[in-house]
PDB file of N, CA and C in Angstrom:
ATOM      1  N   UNK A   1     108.919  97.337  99.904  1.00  0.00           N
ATOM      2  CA  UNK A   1     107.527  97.672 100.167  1.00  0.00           C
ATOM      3  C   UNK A   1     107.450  99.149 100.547  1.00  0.00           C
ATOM      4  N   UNK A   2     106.752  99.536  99.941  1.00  0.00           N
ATOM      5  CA  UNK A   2     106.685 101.263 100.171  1.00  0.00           C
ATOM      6  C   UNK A   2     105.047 101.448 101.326  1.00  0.00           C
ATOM      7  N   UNK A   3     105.367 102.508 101.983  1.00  0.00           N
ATOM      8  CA  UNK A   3     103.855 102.991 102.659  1.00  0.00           C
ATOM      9  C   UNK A   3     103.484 104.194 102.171  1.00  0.00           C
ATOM     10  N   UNK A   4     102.242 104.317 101.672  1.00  0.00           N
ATOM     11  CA  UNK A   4     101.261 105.349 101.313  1.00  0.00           C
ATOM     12  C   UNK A   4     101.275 106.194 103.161  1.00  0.00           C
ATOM     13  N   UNK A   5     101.097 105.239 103.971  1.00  0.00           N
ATOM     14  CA  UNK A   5     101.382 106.818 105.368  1.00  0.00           C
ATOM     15  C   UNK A   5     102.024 107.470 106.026  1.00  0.00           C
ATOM     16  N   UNK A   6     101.968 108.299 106.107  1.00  0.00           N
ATOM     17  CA  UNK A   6     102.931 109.538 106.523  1.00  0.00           C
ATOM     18  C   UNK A   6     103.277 109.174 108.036  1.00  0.00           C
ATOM     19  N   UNK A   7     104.470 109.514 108.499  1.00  0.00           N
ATOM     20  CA  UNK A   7     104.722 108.729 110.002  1.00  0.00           C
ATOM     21  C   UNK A   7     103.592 109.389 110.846  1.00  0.00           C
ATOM     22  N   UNK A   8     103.745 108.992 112.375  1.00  0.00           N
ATOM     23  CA  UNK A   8     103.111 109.440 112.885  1.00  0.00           C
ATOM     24  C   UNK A   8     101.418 109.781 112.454  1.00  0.00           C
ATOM     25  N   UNK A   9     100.712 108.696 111.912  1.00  0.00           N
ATOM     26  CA  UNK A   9      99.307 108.747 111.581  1.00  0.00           C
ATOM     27  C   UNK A   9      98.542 107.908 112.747  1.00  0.00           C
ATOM     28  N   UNK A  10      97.164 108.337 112.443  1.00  0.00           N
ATOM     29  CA  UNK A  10      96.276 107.559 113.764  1.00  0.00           C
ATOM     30  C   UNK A  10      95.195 107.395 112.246  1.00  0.00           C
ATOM     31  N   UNK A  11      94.762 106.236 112.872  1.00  0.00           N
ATOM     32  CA  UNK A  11      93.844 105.534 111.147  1.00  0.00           C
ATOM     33  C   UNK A  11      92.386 106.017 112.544  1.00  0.00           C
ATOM     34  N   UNK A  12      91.511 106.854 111.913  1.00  0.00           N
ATOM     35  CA  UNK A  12      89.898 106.877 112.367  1.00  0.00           C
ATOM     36  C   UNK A  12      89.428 105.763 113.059  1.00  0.00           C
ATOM     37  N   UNK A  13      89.844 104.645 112.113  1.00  0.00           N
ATOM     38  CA  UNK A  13      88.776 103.426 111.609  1.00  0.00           C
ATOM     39  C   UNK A  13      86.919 103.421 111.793  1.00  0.00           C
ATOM     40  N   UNK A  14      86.437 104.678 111.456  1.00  0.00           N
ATOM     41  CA  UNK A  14      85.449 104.877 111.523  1.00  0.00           C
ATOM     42  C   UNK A  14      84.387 104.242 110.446  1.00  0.00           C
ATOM     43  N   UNK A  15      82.906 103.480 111.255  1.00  0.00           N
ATOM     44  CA  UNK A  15      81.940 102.733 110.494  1.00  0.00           C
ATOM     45  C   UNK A  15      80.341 103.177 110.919  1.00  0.00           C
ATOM     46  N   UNK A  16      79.875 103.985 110.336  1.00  0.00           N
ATOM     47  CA  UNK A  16      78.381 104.499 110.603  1.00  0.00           C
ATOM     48  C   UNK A  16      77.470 103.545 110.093  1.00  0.00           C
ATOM     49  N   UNK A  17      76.886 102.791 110.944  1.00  0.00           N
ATOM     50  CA  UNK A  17      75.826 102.553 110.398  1.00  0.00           C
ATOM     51  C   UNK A  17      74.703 102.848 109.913  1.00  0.00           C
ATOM     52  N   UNK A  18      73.948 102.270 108.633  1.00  0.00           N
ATOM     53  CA  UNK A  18      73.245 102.646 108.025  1.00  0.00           C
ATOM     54  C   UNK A  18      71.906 103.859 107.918  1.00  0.00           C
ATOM     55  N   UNK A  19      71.484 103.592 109.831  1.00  0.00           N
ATOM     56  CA  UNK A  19      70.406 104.291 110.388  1.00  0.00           C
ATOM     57  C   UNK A  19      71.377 105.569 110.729  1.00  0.00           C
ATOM     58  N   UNK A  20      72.544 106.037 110.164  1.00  0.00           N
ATOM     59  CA  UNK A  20      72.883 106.847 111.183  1.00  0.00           C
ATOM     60  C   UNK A  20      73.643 107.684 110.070  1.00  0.00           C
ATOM     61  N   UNK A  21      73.459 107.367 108.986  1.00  0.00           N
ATOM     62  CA  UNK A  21      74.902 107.840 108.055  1.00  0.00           C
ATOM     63  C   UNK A  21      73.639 109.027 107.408  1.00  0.00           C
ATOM     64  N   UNK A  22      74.014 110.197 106.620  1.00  0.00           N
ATOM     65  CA  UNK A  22      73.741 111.570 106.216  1.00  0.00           C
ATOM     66  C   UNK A  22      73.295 112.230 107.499  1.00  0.00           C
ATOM     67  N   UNK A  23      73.586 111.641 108.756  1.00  0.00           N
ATOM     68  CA  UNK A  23      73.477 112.739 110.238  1.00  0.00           C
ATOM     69  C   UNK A  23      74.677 114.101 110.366  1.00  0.00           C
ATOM     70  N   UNK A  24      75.517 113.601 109.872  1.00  0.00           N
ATOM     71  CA  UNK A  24      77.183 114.109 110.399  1.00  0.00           C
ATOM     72  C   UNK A  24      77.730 113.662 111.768  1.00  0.00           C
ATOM     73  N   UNK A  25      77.192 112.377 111.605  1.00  0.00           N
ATOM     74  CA  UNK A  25      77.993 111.670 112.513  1.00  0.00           C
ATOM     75  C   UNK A  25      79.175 111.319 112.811  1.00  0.00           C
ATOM     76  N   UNK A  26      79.960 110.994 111.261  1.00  0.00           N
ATOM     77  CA  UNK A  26      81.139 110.843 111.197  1.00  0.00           C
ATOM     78  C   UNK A  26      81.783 112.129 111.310  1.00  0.00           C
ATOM     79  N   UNK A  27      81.524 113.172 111.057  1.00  0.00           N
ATOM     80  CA  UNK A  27      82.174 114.192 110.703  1.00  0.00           C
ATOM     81  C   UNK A  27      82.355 114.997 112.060  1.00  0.00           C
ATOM     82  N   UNK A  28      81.472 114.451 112.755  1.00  0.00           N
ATOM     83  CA  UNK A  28      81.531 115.537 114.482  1.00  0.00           C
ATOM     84  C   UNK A  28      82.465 114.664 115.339  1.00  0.00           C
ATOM     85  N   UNK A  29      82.651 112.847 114.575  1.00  0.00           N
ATOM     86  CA  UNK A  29      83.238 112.266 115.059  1.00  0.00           C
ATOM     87  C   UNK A  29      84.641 112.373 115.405  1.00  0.00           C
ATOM     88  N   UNK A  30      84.924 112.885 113.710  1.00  0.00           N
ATOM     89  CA  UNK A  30      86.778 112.979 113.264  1.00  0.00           C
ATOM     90  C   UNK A  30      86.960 114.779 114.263  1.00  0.00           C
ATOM     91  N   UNK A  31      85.987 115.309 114.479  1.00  0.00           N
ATOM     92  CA  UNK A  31      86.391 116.800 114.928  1.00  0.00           C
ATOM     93  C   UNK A  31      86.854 116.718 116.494  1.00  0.00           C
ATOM     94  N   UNK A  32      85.591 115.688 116.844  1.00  0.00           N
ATOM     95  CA  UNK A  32      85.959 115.401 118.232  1.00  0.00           C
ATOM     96  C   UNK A  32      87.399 114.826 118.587  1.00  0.00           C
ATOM     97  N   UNK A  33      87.531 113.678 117.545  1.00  0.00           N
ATOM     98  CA  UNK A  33      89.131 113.199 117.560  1.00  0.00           C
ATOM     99  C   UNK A  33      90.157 113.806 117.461  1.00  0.00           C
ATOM    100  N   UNK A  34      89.746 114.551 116.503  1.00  0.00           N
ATOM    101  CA  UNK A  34      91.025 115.767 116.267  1.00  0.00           C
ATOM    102  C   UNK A  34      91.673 116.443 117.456  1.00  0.00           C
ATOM    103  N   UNK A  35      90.354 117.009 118.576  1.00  0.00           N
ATOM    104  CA  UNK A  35      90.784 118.047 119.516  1.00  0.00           C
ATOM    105  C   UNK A  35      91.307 117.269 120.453  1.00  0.00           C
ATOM    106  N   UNK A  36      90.817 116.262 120.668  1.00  0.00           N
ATOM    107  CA  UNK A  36      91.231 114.843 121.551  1.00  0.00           C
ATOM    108  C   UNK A  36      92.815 114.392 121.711  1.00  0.00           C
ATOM    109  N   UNK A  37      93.097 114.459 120.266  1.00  0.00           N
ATOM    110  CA  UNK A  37      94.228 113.949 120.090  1.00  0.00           C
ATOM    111  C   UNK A  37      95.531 114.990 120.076  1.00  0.00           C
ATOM    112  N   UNK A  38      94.985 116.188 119.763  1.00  0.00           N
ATOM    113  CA  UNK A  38      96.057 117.436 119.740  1.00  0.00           C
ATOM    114  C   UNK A  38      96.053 117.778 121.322  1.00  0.00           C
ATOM    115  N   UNK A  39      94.766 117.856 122.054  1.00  0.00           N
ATOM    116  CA  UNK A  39      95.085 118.469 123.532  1.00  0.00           C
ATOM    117  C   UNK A  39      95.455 117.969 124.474  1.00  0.00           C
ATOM    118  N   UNK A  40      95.636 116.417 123.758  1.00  0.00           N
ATOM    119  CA  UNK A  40      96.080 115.314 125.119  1.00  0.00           C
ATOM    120  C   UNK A  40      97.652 115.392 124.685  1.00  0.00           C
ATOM    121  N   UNK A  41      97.918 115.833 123.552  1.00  0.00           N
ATOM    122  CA  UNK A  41      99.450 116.010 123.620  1.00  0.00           C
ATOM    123  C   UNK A  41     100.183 114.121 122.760  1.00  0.00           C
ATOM    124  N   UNK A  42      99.112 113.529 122.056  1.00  0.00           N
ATOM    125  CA  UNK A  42      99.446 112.007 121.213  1.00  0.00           C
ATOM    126  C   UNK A  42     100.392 112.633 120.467  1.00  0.00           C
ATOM    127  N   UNK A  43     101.315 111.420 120.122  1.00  0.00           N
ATOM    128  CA  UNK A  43     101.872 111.701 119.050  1.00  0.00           C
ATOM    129  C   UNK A  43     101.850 112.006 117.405  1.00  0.00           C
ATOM    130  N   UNK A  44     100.334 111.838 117.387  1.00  0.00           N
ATOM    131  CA  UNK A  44     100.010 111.826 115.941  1.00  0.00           C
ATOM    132  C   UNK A  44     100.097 112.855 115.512  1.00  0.00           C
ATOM    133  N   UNK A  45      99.998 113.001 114.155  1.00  0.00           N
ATOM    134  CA  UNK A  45     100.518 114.037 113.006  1.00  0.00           C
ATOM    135  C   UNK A  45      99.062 114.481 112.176  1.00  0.00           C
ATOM    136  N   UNK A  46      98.698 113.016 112.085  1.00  0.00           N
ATOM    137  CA  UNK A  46      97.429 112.911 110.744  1.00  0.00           C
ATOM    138  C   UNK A  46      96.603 112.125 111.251  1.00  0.00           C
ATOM    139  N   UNK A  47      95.423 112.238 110.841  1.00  0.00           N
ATOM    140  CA  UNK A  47      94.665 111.701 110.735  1.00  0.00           C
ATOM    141  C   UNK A  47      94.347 110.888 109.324  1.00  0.00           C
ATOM    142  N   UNK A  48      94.004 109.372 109.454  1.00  0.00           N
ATOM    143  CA  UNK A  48      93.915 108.843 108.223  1.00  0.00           C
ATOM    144  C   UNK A  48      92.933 107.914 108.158  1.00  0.00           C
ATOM    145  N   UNK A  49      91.472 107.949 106.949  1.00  0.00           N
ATOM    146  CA  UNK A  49      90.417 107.065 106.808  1.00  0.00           C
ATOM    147  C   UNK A  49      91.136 106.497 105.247  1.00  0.00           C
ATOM    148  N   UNK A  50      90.327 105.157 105.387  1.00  0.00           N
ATOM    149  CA  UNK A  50      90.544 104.057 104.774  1.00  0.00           C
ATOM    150  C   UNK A  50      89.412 103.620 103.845  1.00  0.00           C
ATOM    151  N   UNK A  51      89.236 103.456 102.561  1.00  0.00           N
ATOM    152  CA  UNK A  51      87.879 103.407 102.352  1.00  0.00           C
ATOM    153  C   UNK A  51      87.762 102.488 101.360  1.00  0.00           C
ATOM    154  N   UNK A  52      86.935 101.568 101.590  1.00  0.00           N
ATOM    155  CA  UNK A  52      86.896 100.640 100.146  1.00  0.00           C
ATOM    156  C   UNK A  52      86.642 101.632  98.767  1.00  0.00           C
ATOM    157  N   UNK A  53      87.393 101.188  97.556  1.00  0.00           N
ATOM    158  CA  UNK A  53      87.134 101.920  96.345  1.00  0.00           C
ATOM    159  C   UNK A  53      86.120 102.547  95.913  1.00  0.00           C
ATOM    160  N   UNK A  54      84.902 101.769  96.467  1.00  0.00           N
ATOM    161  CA  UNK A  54      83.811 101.460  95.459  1.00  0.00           C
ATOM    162  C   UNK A  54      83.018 102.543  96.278  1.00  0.00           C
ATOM    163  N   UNK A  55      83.159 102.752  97.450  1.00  0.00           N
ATOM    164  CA  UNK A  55      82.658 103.703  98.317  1.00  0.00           C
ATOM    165  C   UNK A  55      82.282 104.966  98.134  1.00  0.00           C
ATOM    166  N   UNK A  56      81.467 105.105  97.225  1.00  0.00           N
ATOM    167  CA  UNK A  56      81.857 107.209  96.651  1.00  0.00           C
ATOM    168  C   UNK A  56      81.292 108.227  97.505  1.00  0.00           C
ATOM    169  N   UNK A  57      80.161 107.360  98.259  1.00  0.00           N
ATOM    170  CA  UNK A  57      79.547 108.579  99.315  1.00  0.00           C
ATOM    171  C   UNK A  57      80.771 109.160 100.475  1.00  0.00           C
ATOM    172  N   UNK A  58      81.370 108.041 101.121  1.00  0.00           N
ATOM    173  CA  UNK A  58      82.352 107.996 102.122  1.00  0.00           C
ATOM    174  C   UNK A  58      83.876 109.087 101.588  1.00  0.00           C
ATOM    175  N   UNK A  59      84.094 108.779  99.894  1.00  0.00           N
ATOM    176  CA  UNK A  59      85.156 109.408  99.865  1.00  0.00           C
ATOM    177  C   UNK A  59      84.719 110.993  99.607  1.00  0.00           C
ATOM    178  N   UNK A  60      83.197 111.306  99.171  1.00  0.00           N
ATOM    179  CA  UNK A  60      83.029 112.778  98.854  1.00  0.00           C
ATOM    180  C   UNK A  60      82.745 113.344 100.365  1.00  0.00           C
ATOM    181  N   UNK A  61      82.666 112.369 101.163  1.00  0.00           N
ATOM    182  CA  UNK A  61      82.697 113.069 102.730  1.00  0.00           C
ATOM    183  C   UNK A  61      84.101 113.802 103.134  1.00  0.00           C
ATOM    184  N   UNK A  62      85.078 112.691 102.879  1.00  0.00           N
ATOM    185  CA  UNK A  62      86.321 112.606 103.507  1.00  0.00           C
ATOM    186  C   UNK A  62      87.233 113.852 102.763  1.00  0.00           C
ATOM    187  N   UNK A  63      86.849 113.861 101.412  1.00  0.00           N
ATOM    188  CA  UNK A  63      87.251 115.033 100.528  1.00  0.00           C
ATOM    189  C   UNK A  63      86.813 116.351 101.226  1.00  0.00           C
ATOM    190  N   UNK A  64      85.509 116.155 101.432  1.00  0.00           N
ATOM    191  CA  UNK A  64      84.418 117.583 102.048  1.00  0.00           C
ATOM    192  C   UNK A  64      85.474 117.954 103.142  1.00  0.00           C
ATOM    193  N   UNK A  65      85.391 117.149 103.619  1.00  0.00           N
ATOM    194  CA  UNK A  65      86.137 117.303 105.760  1.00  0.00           C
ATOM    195  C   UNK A  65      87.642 117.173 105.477  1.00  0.00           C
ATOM    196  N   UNK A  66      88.135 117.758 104.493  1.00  0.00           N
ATOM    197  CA  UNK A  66      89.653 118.243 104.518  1.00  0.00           C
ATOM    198  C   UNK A  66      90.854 117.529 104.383  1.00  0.00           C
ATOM    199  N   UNK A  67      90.118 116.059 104.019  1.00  0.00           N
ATOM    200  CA  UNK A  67      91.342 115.095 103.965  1.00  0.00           C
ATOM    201  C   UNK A  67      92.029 115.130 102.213  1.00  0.00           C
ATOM    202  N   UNK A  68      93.363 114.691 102.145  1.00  0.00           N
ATOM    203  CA  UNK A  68      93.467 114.406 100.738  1.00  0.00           C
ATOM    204  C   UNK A  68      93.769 113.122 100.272  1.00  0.00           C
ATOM    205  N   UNK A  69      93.137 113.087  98.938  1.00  0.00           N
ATOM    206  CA  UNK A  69      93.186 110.999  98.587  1.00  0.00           C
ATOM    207  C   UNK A  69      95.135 111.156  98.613  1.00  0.00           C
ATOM    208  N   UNK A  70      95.514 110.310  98.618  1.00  0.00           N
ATOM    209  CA  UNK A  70      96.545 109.477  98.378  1.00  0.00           C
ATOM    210  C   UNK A  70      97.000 108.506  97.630  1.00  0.00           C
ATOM    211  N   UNK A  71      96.194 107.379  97.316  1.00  0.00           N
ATOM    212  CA  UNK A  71      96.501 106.968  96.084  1.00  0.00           C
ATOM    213  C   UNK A  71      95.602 105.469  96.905  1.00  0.00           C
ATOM    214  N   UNK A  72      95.685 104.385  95.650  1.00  0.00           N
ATOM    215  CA  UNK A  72      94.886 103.479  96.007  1.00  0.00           C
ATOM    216  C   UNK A  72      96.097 102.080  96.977  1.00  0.00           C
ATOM    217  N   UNK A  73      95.438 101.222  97.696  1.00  0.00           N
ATOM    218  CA  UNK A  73      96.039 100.327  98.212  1.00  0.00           C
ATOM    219  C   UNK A  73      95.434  98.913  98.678  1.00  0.00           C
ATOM    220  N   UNK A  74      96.357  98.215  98.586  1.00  0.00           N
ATOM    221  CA  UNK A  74      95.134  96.980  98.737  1.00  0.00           C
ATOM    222  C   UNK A  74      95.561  96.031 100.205  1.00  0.00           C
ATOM    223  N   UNK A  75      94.334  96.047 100.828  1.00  0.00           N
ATOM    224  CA  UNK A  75      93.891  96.111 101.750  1.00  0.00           C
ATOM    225  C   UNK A  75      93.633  93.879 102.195  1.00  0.00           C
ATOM    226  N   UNK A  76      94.199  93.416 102.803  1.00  0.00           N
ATOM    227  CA  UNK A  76      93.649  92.066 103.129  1.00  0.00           C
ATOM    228  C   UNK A  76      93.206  91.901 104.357  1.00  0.00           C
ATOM    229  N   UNK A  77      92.354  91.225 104.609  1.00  0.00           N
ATOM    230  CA  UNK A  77      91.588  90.830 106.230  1.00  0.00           C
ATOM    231  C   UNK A  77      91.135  89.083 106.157  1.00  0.00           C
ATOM    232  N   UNK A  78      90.428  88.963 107.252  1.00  0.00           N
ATOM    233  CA  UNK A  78      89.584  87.302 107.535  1.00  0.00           C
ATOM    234  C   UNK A  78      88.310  88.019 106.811  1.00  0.00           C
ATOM    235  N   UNK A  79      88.201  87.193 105.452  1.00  0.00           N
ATOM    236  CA  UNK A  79      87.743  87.091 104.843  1.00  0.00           C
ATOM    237  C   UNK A  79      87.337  88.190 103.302  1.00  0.00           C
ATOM    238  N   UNK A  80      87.618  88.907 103.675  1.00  0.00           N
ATOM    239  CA  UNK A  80      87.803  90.405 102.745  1.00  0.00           C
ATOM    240  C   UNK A  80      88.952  90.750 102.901  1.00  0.00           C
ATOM    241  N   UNK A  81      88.667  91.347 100.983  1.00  0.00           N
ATOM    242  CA  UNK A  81      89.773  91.600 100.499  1.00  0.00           C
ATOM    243  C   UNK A  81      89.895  92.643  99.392  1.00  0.00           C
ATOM    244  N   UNK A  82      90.537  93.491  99.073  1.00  0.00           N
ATOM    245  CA  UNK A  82      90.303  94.414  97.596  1.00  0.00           C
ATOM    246  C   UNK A  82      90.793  95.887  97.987  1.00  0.00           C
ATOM    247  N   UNK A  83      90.660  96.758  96.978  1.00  0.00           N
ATOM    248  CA  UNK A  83      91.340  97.721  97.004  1.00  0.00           C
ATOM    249  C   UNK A  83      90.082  99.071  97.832  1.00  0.00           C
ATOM    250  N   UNK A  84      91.006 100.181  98.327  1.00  0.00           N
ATOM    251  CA  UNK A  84      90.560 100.792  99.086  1.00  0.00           C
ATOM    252  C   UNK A  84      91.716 102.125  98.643  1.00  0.00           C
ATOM    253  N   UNK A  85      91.238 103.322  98.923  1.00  0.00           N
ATOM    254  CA  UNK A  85      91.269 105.056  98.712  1.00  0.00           C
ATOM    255  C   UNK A  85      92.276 104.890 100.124  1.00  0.00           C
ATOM    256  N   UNK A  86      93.001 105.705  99.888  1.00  0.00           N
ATOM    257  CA  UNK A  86      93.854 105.700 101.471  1.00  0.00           C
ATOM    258  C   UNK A  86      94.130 107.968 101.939  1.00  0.00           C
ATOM    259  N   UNK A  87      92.999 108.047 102.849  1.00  0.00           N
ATOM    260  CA  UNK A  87      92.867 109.812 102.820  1.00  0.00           C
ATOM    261  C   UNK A  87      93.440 110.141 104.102  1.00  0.00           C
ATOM    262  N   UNK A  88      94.163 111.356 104.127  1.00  0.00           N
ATOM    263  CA  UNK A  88      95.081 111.829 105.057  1.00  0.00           C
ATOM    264  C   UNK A  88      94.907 113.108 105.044  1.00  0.00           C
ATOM    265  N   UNK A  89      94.581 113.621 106.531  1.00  0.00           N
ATOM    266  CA  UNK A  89      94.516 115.203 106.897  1.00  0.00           C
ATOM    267  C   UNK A  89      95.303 115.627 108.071  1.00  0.00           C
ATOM    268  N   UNK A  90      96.262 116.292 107.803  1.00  0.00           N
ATOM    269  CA  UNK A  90      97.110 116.751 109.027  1.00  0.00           C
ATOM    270  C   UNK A  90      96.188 117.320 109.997  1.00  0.00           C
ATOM    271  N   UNK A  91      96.925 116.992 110.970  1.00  0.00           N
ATOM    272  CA  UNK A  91      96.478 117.293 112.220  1.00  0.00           C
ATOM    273  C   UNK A  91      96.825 119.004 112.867  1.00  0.00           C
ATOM    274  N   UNK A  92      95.188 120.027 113.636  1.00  0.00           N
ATOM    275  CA  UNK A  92      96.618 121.102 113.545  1.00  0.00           C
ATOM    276  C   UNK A  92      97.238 121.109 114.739  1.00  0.00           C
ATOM    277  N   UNK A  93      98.413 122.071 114.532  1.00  0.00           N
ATOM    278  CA  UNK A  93      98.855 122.165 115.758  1.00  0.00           C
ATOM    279  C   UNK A  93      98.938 122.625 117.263  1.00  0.00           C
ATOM    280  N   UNK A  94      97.722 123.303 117.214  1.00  0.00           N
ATOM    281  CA  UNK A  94      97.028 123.665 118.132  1.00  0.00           C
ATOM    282  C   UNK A  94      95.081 124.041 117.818  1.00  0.00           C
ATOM    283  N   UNK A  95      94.349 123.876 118.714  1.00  0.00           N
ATOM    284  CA  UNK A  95      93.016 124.163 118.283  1.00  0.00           C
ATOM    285  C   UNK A  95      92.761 125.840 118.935  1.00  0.00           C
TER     286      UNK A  95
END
């Protein structure tokens, strides 16, 4: 079994709802995380969103905000299931 992520990743798992999505909500979200996670000294490397396939608004965000696709992967849960974009943006090393 191979992994599409790079060690040391922290997955977003970020979900905007509907009333809230073309704000830049997500995007002030992942910035906030970013500085969060570099100044507290985590171990993470990357940052990584997850996106169902079919998703094109979400992946021309994730493209916009500096991440790069990776390749596709398929994804199982309680009750859903199917393939999903797997995007990864290093983290820097200082802000």
């Amino acid at each position: 079994e191979t992994s599409l992520l790079p060690e040391s990743s922290y997955e977003t798992e970020t979900w905007v709802l509907s009333p809230f999505r073309g704000r830049s909500v997500a995007v002030l979200g992942w910035q906030k995380l970013e500085k969060l996670l570099v100044l507290s000294g985590h171990p993470a490397r990357n940052l990584v969103g997850v996106v169902w396939e079919d998703n094109a608004p979400s992946h021309r965000l994730l493209a916009k905000s500096g991440y790069s696709d990776e390749g596709l992967c398929w994804w199982q849960g309680e009750g859903e299931s199917g393939w999903c974009r797997l995007w990864v943006k290093p983290l820097p090393s200082w802000l």
